[in-house]
Structures are given as structure tokens and as C-alpha cells.
Protein backbone atom coordinates (compact mmCIF):
# COMPACT_ATOMS: atom_id res chain seq x y z
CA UNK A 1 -10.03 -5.46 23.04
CA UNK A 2 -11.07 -8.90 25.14
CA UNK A 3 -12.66 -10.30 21.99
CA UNK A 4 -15.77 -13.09 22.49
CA UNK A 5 -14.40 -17.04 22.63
CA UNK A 6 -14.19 -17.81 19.08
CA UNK A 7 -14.59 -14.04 17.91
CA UNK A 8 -10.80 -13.92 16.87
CA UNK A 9 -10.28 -14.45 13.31
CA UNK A 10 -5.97 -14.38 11.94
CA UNK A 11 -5.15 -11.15 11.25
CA UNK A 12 -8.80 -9.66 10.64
CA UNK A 13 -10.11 -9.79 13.93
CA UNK A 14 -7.15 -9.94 16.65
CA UNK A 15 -7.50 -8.56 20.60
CA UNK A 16 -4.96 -5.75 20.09
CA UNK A 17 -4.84 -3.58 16.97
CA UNK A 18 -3.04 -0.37 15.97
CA UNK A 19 -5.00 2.62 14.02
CA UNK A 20 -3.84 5.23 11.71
CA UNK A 21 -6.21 7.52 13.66
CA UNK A 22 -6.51 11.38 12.85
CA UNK A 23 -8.55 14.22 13.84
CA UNK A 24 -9.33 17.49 11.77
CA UNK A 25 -10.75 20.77 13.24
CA UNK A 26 -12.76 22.80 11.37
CA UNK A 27 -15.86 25.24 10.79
CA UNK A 28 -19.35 24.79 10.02
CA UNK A 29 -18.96 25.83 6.90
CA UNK A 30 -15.73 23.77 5.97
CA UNK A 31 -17.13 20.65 6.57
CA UNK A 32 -18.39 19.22 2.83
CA UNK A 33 -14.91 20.21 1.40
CA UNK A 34 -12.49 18.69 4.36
CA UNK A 35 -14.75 15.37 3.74
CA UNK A 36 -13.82 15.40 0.62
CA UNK A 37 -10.95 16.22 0.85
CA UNK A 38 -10.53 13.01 2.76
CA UNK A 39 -12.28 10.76 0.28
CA UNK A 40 -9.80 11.93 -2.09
CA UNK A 41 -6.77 10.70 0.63
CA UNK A 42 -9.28 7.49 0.60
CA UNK A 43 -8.93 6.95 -3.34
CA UNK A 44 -5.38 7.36 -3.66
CA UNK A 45 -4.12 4.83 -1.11
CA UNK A 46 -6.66 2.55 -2.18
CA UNK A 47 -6.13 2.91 -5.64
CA UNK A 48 -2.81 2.13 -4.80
CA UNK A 49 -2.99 -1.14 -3.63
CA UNK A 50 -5.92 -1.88 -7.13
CA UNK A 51 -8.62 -2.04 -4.04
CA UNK A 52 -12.29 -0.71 -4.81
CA UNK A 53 -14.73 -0.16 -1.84
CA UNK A 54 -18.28 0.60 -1.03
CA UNK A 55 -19.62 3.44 1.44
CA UNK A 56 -22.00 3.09 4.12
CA UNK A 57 -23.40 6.07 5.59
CA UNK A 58 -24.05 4.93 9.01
CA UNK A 59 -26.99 7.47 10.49
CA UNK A 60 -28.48 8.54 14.12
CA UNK A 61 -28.39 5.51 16.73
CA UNK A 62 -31.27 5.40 19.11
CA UNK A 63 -28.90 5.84 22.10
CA UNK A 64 -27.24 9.26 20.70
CA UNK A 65 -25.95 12.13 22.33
CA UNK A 66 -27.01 15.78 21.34
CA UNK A 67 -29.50 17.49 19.26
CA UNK A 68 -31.12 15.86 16.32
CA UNK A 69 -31.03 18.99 14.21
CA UNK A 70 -27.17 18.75 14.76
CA UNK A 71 -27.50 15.10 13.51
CA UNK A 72 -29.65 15.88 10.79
CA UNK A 73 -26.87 18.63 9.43
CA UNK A 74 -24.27 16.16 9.88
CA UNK A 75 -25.83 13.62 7.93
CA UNK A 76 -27.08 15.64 5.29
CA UNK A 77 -23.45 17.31 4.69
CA UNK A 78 -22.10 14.16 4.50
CA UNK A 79 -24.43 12.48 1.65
CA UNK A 80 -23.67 16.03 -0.10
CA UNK A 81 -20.35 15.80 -0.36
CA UNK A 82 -20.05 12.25 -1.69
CA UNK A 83 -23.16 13.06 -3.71
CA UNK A 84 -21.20 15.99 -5.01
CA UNK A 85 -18.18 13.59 -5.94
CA UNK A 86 -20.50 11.17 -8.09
CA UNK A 87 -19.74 8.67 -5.32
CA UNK A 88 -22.30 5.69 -4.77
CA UNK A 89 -23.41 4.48 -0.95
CA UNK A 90 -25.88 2.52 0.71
CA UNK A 91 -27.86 3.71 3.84
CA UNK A 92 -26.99 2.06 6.97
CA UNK A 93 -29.65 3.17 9.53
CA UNK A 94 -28.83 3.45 13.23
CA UNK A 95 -25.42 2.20 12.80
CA UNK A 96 -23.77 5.75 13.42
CA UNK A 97 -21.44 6.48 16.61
CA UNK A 98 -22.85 7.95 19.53
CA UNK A 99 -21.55 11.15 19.14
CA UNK A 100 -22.36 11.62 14.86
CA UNK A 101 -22.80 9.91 11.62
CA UNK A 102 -20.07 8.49 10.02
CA UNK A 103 -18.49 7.22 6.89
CA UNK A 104 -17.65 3.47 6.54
CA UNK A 105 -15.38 2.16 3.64
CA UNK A 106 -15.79 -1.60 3.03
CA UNK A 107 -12.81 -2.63 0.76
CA UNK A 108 -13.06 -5.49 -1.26
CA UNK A 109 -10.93 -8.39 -1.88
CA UNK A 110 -10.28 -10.28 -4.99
CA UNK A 111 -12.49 -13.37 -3.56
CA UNK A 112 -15.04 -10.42 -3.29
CA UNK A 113 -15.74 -10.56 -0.11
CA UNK A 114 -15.51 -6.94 2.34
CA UNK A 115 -13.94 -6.07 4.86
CA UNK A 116 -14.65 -2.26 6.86
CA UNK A 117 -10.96 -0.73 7.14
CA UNK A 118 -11.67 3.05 6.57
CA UNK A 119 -14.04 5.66 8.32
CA UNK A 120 -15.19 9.05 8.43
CA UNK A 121 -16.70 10.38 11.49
CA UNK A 122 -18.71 14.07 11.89
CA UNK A 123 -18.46 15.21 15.58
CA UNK A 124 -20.31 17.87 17.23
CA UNK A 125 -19.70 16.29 20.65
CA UNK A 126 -16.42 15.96 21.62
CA UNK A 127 -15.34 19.79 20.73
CA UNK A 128 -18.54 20.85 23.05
CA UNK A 129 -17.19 18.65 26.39
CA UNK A 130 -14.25 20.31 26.00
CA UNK A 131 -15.33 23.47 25.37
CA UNK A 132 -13.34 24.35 22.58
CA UNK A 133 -13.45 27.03 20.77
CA UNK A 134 -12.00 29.96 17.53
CA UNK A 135 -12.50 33.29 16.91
CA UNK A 136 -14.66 33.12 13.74
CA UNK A 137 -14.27 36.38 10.92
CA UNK A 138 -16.93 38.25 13.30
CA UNK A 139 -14.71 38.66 15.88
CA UNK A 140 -16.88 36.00 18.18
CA UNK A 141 -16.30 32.74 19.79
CA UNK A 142 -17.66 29.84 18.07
CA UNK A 143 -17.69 25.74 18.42
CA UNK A 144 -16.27 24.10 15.97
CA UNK A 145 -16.29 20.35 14.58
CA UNK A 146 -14.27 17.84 14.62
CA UNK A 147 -13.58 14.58 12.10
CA UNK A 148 -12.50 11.10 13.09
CA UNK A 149 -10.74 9.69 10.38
CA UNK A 150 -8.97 6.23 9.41
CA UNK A 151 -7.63 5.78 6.23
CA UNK A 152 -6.70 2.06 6.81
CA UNK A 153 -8.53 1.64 9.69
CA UNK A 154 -7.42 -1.78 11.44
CA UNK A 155 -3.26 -2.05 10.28
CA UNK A 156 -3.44 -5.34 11.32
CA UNK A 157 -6.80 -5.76 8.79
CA UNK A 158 -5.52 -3.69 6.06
CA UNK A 159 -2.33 -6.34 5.80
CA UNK A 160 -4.55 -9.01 6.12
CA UNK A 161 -6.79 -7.86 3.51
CA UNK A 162 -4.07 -7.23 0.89
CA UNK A 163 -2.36 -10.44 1.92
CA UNK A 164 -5.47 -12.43 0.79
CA UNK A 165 -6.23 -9.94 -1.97
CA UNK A 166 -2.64 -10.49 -4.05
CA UNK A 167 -2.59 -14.11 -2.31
CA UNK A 168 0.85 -13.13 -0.93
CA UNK A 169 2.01 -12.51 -5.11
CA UNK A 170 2.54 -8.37 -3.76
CA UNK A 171 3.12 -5.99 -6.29
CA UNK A 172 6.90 -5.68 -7.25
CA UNK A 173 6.94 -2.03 -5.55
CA UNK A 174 5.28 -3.91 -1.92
CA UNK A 175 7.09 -7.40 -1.98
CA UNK A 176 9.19 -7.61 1.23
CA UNK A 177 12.10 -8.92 -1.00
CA UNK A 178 11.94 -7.97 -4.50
CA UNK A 179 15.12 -9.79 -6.22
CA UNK A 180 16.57 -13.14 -5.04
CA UNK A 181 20.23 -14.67 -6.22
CA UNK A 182 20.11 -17.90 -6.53
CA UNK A 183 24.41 -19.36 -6.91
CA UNK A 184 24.20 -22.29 -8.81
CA UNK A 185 27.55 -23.59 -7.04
CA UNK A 186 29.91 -22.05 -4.63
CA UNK A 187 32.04 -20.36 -7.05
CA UNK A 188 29.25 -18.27 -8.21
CA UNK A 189 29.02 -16.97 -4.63
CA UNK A 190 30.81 -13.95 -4.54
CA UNK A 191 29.65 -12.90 -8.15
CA UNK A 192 26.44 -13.32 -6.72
CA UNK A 193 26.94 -11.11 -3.52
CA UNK A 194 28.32 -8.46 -5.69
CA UNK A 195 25.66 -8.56 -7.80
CA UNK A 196 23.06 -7.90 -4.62
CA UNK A 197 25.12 -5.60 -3.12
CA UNK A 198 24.34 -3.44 -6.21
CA UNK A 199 21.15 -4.41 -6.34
CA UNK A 200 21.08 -3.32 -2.79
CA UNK A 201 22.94 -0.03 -3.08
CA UNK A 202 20.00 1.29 -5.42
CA UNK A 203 17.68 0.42 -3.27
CA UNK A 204 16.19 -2.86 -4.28
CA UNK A 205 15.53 -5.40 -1.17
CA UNK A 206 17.29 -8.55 -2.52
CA UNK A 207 18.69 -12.11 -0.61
CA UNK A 208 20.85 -14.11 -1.66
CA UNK A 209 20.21 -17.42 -1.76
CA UNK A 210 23.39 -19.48 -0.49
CA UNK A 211 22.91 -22.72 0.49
CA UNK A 212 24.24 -25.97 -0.81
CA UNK A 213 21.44 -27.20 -2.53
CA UNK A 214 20.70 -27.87 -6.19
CA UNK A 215 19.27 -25.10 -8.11
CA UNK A 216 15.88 -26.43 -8.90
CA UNK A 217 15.06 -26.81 -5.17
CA UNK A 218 16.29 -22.88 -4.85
CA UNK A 219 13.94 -21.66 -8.08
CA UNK A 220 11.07 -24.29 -6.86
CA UNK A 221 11.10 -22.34 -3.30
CA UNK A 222 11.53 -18.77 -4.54
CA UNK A 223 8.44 -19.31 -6.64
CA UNK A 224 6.54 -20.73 -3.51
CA UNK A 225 7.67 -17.72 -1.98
CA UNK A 226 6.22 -15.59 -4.68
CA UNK A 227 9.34 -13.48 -4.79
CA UNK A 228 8.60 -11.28 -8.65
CA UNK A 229 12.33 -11.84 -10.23
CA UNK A 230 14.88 -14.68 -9.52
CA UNK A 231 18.45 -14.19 -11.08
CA UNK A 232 20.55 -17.75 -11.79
CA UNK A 233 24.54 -17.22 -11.81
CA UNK A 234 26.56 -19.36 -12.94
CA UNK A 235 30.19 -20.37 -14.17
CA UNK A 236 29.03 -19.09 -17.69
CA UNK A 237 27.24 -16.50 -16.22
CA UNK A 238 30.92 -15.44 -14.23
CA UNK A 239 32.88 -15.36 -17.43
CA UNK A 240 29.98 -13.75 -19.40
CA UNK A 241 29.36 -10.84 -17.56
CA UNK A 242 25.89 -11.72 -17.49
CA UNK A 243 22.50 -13.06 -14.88
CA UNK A 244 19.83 -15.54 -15.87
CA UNK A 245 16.15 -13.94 -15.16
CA UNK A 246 13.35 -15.97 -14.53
CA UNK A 247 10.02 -14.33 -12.45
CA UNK A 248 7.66 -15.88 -10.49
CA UNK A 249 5.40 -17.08 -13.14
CA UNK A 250 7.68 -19.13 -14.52
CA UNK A 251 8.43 -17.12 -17.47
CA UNK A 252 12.68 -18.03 -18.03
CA UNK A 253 13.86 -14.49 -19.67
CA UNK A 254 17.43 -15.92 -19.98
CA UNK A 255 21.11 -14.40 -19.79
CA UNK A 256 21.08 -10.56 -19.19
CA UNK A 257 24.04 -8.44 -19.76
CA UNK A 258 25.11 -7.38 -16.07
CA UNK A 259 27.40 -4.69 -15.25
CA UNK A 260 29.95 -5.71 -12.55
CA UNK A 261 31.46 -2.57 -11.91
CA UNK A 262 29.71 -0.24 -8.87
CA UNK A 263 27.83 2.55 -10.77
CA UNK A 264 28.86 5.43 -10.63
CA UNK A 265 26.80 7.46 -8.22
CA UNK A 266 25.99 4.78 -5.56
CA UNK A 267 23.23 7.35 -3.56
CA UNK A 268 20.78 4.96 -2.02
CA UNK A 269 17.07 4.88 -2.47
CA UNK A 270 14.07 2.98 -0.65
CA UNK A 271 10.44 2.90 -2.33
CA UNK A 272 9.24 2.68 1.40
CA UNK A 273 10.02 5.90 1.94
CA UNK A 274 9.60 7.63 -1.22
CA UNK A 275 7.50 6.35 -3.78
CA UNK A 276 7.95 9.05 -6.62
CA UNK A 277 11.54 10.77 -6.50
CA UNK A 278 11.87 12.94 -9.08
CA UNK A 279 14.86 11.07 -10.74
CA UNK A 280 13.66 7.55 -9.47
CA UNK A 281 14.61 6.48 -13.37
CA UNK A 282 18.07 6.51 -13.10
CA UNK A 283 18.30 5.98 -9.45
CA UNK A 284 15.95 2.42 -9.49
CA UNK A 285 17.89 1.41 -12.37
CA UNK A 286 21.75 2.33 -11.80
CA UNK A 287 21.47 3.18 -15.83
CA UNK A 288 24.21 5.23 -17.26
CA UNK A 289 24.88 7.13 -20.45
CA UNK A 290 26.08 4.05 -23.06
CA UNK A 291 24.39 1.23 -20.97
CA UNK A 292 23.74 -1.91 -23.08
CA UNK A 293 19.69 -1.01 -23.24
CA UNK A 294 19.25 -4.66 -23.05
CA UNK A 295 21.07 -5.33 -19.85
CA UNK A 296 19.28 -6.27 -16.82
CA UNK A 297 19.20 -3.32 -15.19
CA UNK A 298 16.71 -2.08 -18.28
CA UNK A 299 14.70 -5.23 -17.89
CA UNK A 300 14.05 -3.68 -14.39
CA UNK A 301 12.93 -0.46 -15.96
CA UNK A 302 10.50 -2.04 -17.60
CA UNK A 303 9.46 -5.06 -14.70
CA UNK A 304 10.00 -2.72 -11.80
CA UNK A 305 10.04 0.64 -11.72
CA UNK A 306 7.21 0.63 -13.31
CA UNK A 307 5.86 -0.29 -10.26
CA UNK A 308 7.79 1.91 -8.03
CA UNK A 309 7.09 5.03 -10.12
CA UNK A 310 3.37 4.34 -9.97
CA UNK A 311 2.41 1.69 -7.26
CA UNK A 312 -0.64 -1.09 -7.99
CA UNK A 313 -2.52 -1.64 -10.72
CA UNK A 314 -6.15 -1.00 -11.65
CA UNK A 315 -6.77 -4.42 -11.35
CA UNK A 316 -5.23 -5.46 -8.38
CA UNK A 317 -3.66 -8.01 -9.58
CA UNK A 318 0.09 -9.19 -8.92
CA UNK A 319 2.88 -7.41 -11.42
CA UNK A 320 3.11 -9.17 -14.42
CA UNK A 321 6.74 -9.11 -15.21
CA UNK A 322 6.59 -8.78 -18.67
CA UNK A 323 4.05 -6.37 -18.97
């Protein structure tokens, strides 16, 4: 989209976007329950990610194609249906699409300011130019409808919009690296890789942090970063057994046991592809019968599969490690 001079705005206004665009089929008569059924798809990502919106039902332009009592039923099934859910909106006159009314979810961010990502569109248009048509019960022909739908409207938006919301603190479950090693010296180097590569074989994303500099600059930068658990090794770490936690607010959680032997089912597992296995437990944590309950791998339990077993909090704010 050739966007005005000036018009382009980072990541919430760009010239060429991507859109989790959909489009659902249906009867007359199915039409209040497949919109909500899509408001429901609404509140779960969004609840997800701790973001609440508002909804703008955008009605009848002046420049409009076909009939107004087609309109009319289109709006009014639309206000039923979030009626019907106990959900709150605001009439935005005139604003619809040419071809129907529509939906409009404006998330908000935790400087409270919106942003439109999602939408809901009713069309009675599209199906009729080209001529589509089902055999209803009757035995008959019939036109049906069709629904425009973007959950996050704008992908390019919707990371924008999070970005800002957490200021770049993501969730545990969302951070693009979850765990960082940070080697105090070189000899703590391969206990450190070994320890990632475990980390890594459950399916946490973890770096490792090996350059020759002194370990305050390394903690100073992962905290810039924002990165939700740093782990310290050191010689006494090395003849310990053992990694020093510290998380991104600061909080220094001190030596945790740390198994150095490869558990004993190494299957993999990636939260950005499945968000709720059914054993996610014992797969996020590596835990095995007679684990020291206080090792790290339980500290993660509690700090991050928390998150991974049920993504975002009601707040929206960052994961509090120690929550």
C-alpha cells in the first residue's frame, strides 16, 4: 500500500503488511452463532497476550452496494450476537465496508492508547457476484453469506503493539530467547554449553553468552535485553554441580542444584508449536522420579512453565519470576 509522505509510522503503519485473513461460508440462519463463534477465537488469543479491546460496529456507508434491508439484517445480527455475549461496543456510523457492516477490535496497550488489529466483516456481496450457491434442507438453491475475518489483523501491527505493550519484557512463554549462560571465565565454557544444550534439548531457546568480557558487563546487557532468567557458572559452580539464577528484575536467586547428566528421555519440545502438550510438566522441565525438588529445573516449573502451560497473564504484564 503506497502510504501518504509522512503516513508511515515503525511497525504500525508500514507500505507492505501481511494478514491472517479468513473467510467462512454459511447460511442465513448460522450467522449470530459463527460470529460468535469468532469473538470467542477473538478472546482467547487476546487473552493470551493480557490484551483487552473495544468493539466498533462500523454500519452502512453512503457509497454501499446492495439492498438496505440486507444491510439492516446484517447489522442487526451482528449487535445481537455480541449483545447476546454481554459484550460492550460503541456505534461507528458510516464507517462499514462497501459490501456490509463489520466488526472492528481496537486492542489496547499498556500506555492505553488503541490500535484496530481485528475485524469481523458480514457479506452479502461477494457470494452474489459469484453466484454461489448450496442446496438448503428444501431441496432448493440458495445464496449464502460470507465472513471476513482477522484475528490479528495487521502481523506487522499486532508485533508492534505487543512490543510496546510488554516494552520488549515478553512473557517467559513469547521471549525470543528465554535462558541465557553467562561463563564467568573460559573454563566454565563447556559446563556452560552442556548446560544449554539441555536446556535446549527440552525445548527452551537459550544462548550462551561466550565472550571474554567480565561478568557484570554480560548480566548488565542480558538485563537490557530483557531476557526473563540469566544462569552464572562458575569454577564453584563446576565442582558444585550447581547454576547461579538471577532474572531480569534483578532478583539474584543464587546456586541451584543442576543435573549434568542428559535426562533420560531427551524428546524435544517447542512452545511455538504447541502450547499445551498433555505432559508439557515433565517434558518443560526434564524432571525425573528422585529429582532434588529444589534444583533448577523445578525453579523453572514454577518461573516458566507456568507460562508455557497457560500463556499471558490477566494483566499483561511481563512474568514475574518469582511469582
Amino acid at each position: 500500500r503506497h502510504e501518504l509522505k509522512g503516513a508511515l509510522h515503525g511497525l504500525f503503519r508500514v507500505r507492505c503488511f501481511t494478514q491472517d485473513d479468513a473467510h467462512i461460508f454459511m447460511t442465513p440462519d448460522q450467522m449470530k452463532d459463527e460470529i460468535k463463534n469468532v469473538v470467542k477465537l477473538f478472546d482467547e488469543i487476546y487473552s493470551t497476550f493480557g490484551l483487552t479491546y473495544q468493539i466498533e460496529l462500523s454500519t452502512m456507508p453512503e457509497d454501499h452496494m446492495g439492498d438496505e434491508k440486507d444491510w439492516k439484517f446484517a447489522e442487526d445480527t451482528l449487535q445481537a450476537a455480541i449483545t447476546e455475549m454481554g459484550k460492550d461496543f460503541v456505534i461507528n456510523a458510516g464507517d462499514g465496508a462497501f459490501y456490509g457492516p463489520k466488526l472492528d477490535f481496537h486492542l489496547a496497550d499498556s500506555l492505553g492508547r488503541t490500535w484496530q488489529c481485528g475485524t469481523i466483516q458480514l457479506d452479502f456481496q461477494m457470494p452474489e457476484r459469484f453466484d454461489l450457491e448450496y442446496v438448503g434442507e428444501d431441496g432448493e438453491k440458495h445464496r449464502p453469506v460470507m465472513i471476513h475475518r482477522a484475528l490479528l489483523g495487521s502481523i506487522e501491527r499486532f508485533i508492534g503493539v505487543i512490543t510496546e505493550h510488554f516494552a520488549g519484557a515478553f512473557p517467559a512463554w513469547l521471549s525470543p530467547v528465554q535462558v541465557k549462560l553467562l561463563p564467568v571465565t573460559d573454563r566454565a565454557m563447556d559446563y556452560a554449553k552442556n548446560v544449554a544444550a539441555q536446556l535446549d534439548s527440552q525445548g527452551f531457546r537459550v544462548e550462551v553468552d561466550g565472550r571474554n568480557e567480565k561478568i557484570g558487563k554480560k548480566i548488565r546487557e542480558a538485563t537490557l535485553e530483557k531476557i526473563p532468567f540469566m544462569l552464572v557458572v562458575g569454577d564453584r559452580d563446576m565442582e558444585a554441580g550447581t547454576v547461579s539464577v538471577r532474572t531480569r528484575t534483578g532478583e539474584d536467586l543464587g546456586p541451584c542444584p543442576w543435573r549434568t547428566s542428559p535426562p533420560s528421555s531427551t524428546r524435544s519440545w517447542t512452545p511455538r508449536q504447541d502450547s499445551n502438550p498433555p505432559d508439557a510438566e515433565n517434558r518443560i522441565t526434564g524432571m525425573e522420579p528422585g529429582d532434588d525438588p529444589g534444583s533448577v529445573s523445578q525453579l523453572f516449573k514454577k518461573g516458566l512453565a507456568d507460562f508455557f502451560d497457560s500463556p499471558g497473564s490477566p494483566s499483561g504484564r511481563a512474568v514475574t519470576e518469582g511469582d
